[in-house]
Protein backbone atom coordinates (compact mmCIF):
# COMPACT_ATOMS: atom_id res chain seq x y z
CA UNK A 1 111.01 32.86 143.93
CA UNK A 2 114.20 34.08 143.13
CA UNK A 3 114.66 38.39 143.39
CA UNK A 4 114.76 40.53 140.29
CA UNK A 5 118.49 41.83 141.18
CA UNK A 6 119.62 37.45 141.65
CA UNK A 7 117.60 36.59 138.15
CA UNK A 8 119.70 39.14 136.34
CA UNK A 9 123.10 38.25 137.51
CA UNK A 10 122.17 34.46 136.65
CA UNK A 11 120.30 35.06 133.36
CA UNK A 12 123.38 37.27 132.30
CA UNK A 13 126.14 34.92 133.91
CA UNK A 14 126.89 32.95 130.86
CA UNK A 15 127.67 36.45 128.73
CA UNK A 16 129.53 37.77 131.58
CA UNK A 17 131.98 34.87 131.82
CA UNK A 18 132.25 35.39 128.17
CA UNK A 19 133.18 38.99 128.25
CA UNK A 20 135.44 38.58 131.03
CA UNK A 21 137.72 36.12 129.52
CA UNK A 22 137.80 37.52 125.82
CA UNK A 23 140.96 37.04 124.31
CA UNK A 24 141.48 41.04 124.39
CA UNK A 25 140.91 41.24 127.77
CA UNK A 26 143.18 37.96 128.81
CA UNK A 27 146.13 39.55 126.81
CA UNK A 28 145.79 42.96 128.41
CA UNK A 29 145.27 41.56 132.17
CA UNK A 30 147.80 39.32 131.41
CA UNK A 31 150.52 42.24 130.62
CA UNK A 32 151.04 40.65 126.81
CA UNK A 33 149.68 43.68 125.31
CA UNK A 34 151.61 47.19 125.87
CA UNK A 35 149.98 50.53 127.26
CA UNK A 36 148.70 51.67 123.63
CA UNK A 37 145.99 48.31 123.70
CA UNK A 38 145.06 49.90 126.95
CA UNK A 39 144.27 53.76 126.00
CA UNK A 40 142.64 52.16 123.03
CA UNK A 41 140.42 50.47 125.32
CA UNK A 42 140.08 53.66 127.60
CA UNK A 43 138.80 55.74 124.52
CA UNK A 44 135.99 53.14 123.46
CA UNK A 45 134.98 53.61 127.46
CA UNK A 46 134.50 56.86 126.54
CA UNK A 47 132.00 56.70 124.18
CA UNK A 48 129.73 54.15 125.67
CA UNK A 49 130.15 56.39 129.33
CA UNK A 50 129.46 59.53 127.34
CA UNK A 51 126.00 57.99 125.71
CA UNK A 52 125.06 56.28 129.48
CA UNK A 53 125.68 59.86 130.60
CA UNK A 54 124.22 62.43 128.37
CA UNK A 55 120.49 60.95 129.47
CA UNK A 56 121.38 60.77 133.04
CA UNK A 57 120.24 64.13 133.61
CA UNK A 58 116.77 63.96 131.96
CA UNK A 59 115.95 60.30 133.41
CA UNK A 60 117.10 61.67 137.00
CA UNK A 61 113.15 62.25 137.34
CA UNK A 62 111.96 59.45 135.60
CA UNK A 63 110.01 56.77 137.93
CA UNK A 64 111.56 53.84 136.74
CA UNK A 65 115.33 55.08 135.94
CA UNK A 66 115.66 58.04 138.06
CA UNK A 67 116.67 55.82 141.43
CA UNK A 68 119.69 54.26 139.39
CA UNK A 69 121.23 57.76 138.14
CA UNK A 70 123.54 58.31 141.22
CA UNK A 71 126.18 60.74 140.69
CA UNK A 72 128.94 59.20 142.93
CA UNK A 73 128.83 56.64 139.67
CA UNK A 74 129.60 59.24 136.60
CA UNK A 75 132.90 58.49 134.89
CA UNK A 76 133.34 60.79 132.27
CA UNK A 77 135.43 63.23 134.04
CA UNK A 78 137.65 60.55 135.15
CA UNK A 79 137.97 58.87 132.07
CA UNK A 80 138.93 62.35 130.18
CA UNK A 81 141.24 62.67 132.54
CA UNK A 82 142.86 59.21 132.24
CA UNK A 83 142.58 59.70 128.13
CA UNK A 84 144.92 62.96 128.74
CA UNK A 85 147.30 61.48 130.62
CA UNK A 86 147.01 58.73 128.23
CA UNK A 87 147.17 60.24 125.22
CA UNK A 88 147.90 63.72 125.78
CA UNK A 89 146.09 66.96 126.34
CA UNK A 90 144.94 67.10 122.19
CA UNK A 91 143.40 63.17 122.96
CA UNK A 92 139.70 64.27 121.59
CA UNK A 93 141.37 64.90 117.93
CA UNK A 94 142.23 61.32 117.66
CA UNK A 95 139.03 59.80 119.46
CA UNK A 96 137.43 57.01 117.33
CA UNK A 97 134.81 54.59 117.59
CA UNK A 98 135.41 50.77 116.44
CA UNK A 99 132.42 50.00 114.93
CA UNK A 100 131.15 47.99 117.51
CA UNK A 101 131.62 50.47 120.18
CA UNK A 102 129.42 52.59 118.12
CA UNK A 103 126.68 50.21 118.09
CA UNK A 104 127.13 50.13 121.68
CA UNK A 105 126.55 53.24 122.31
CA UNK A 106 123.95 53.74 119.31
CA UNK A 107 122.25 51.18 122.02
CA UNK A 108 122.03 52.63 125.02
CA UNK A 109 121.40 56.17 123.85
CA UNK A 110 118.28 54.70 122.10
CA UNK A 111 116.84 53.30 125.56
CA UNK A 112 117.94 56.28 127.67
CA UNK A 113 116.21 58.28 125.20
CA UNK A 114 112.88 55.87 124.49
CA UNK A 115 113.29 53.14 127.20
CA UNK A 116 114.09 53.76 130.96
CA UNK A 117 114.22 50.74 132.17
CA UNK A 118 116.25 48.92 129.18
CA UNK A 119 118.66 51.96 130.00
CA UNK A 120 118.68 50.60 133.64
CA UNK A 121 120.05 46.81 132.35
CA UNK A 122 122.91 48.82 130.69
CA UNK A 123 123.54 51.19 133.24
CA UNK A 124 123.28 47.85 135.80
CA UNK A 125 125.82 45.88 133.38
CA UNK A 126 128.43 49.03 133.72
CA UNK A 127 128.65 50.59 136.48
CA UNK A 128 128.19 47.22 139.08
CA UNK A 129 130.77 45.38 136.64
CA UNK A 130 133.33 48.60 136.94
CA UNK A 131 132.94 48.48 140.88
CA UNK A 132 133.29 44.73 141.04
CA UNK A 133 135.55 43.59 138.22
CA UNK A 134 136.88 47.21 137.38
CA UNK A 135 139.50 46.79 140.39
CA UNK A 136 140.81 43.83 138.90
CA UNK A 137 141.80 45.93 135.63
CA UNK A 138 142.97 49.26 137.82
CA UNK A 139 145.45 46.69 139.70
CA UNK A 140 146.97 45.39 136.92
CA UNK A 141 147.35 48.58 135.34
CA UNK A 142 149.06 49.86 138.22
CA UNK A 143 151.68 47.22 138.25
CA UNK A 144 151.83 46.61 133.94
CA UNK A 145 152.12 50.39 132.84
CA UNK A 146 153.81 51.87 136.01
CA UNK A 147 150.45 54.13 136.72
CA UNK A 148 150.48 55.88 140.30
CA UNK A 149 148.06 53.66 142.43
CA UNK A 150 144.49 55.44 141.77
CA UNK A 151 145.93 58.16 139.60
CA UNK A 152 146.06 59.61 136.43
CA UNK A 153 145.55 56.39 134.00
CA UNK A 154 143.33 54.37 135.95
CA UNK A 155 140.94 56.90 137.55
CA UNK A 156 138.16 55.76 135.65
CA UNK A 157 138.15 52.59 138.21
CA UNK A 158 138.27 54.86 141.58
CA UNK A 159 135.24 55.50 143.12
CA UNK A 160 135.93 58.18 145.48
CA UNK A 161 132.72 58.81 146.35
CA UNK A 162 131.79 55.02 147.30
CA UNK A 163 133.73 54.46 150.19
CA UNK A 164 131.66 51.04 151.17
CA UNK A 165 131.88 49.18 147.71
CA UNK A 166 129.91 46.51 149.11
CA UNK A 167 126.81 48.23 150.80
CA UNK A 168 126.44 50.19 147.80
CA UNK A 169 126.42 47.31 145.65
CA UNK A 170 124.18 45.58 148.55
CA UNK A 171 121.88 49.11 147.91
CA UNK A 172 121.97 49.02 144.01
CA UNK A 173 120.46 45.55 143.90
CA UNK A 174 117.69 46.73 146.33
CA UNK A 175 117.01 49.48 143.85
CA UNK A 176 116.76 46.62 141.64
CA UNK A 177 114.23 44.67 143.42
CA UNK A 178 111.54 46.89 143.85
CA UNK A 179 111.91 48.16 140.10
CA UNK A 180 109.08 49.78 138.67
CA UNK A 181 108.27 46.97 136.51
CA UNK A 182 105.78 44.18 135.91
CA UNK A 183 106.86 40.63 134.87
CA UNK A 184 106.97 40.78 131.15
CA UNK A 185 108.59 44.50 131.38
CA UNK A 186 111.31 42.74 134.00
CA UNK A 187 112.06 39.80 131.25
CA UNK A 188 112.56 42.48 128.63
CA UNK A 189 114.86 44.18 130.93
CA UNK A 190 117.19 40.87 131.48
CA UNK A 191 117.23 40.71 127.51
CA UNK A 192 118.60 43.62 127.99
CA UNK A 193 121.18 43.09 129.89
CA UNK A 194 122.11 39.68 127.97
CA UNK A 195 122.40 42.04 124.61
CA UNK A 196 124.76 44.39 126.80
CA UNK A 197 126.98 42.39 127.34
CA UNK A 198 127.07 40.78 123.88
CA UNK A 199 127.86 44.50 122.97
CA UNK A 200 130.28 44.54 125.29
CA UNK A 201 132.09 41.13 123.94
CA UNK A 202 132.14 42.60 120.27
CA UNK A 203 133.91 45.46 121.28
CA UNK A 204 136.73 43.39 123.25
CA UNK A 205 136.34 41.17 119.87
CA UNK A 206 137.14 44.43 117.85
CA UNK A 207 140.11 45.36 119.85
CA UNK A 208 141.59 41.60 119.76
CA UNK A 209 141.44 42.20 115.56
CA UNK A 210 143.48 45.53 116.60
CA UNK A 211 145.41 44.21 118.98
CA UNK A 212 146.43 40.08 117.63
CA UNK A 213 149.20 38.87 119.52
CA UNK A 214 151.88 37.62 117.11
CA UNK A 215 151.67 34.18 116.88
């Protein structure tokens, strides 16, 4: 039988693929979109880190979530620092939401608050995805915008912390596997993780409607 951490990266693979090669994302790897698609981005980070976040603190003790909440992950910082160098020092006065980040984030407040191990699928679907794909994105920005490599404008995707990537990815899906959870709780859990990343999708869907290339 397959481990819990193997059924949810195959359960989820299908929505993955699909978030990965959104339009949105496709234009802005591919260096079609300018720097402004990308803070845009950067800000709807923010709210969907700042809702993963604000629970961390109160599930740190909680049986089932409390192994996940590891704070060589947290991003906020960095990302508040990438939004001022993005957008300057007053970038919290223009902060908004696309409506689908705010469902996002709507989302996984709701489970850290009622549902520890739902917030684990979204918490799994985040941080994993930011140290595996996320280096994709911080290279391209690097070379696209002109950022300094692993500075201001793409710290969000340094983990200074994590100096093994790998092991600690190796680690997380241990954590994974001995989850405190019985069968029906785990298939809840990949539903979980399939709906995160259909939340992710609609937001890169709601920044393609800001961002259409010109045909």
């Amino acid at each position: 039988m397959d481990s819990f951490s193997t059924l949810i990266r195959t359960a989820s693979h299908e929505q993955h693929v699909e978030a990965e090669t959104s339009t949105f994302m496709s234009d802005l790897l591919g260096g079609r979109l300018g720097v402004d698609a990308y803070a845009r981005y950067t800000e709807q980070l923010w709210f969907v880190y700042e809702a993963l976040e604000a629970g961390a603190g109160r599930l740190a003790s909680d049986p089932v979530a409390g192994p996940f909440v590891r704070p060589e992950l947290m991003r906020l910082a960095s990302l508040e620092r990438d939004l001022a160098h993005l957008r300057g020092p007053g970038w919290r006065t223009g902060l908004t939401a696309l409506p689908a980040t705010g469902e996002y984030a709507a989302r996984v407040r709701e489970c850290a608050e009622r549902w520890p191990a739902g917030y684990v699928a979204h918490h799994y679907t985040r941080y994993l995805g930011d140290l595996s794909g996320g280096q994709i994105i911080r290279d391209k920005a690097e070379r696209t915008w002109g950022f300094a490599k692993k500075g201001d404008g793409v710290r969000f995707y340094v983990f200074e912390e994590i100096t093994n990537p790998a092991a600690f990815k190796r680690e997380y899906r241990e954590l994974l596997d001995g989850i405190h959870a019985d069968d029906l709780e785990k298939q809840r859990v990949v539903a979980e993780c399939k709906r995160a990343f259909a939340l992710n999708t609609a937001v890169f869907r709601g920044l393609g409607e800001e961002f259409p290339l010109s045909a």
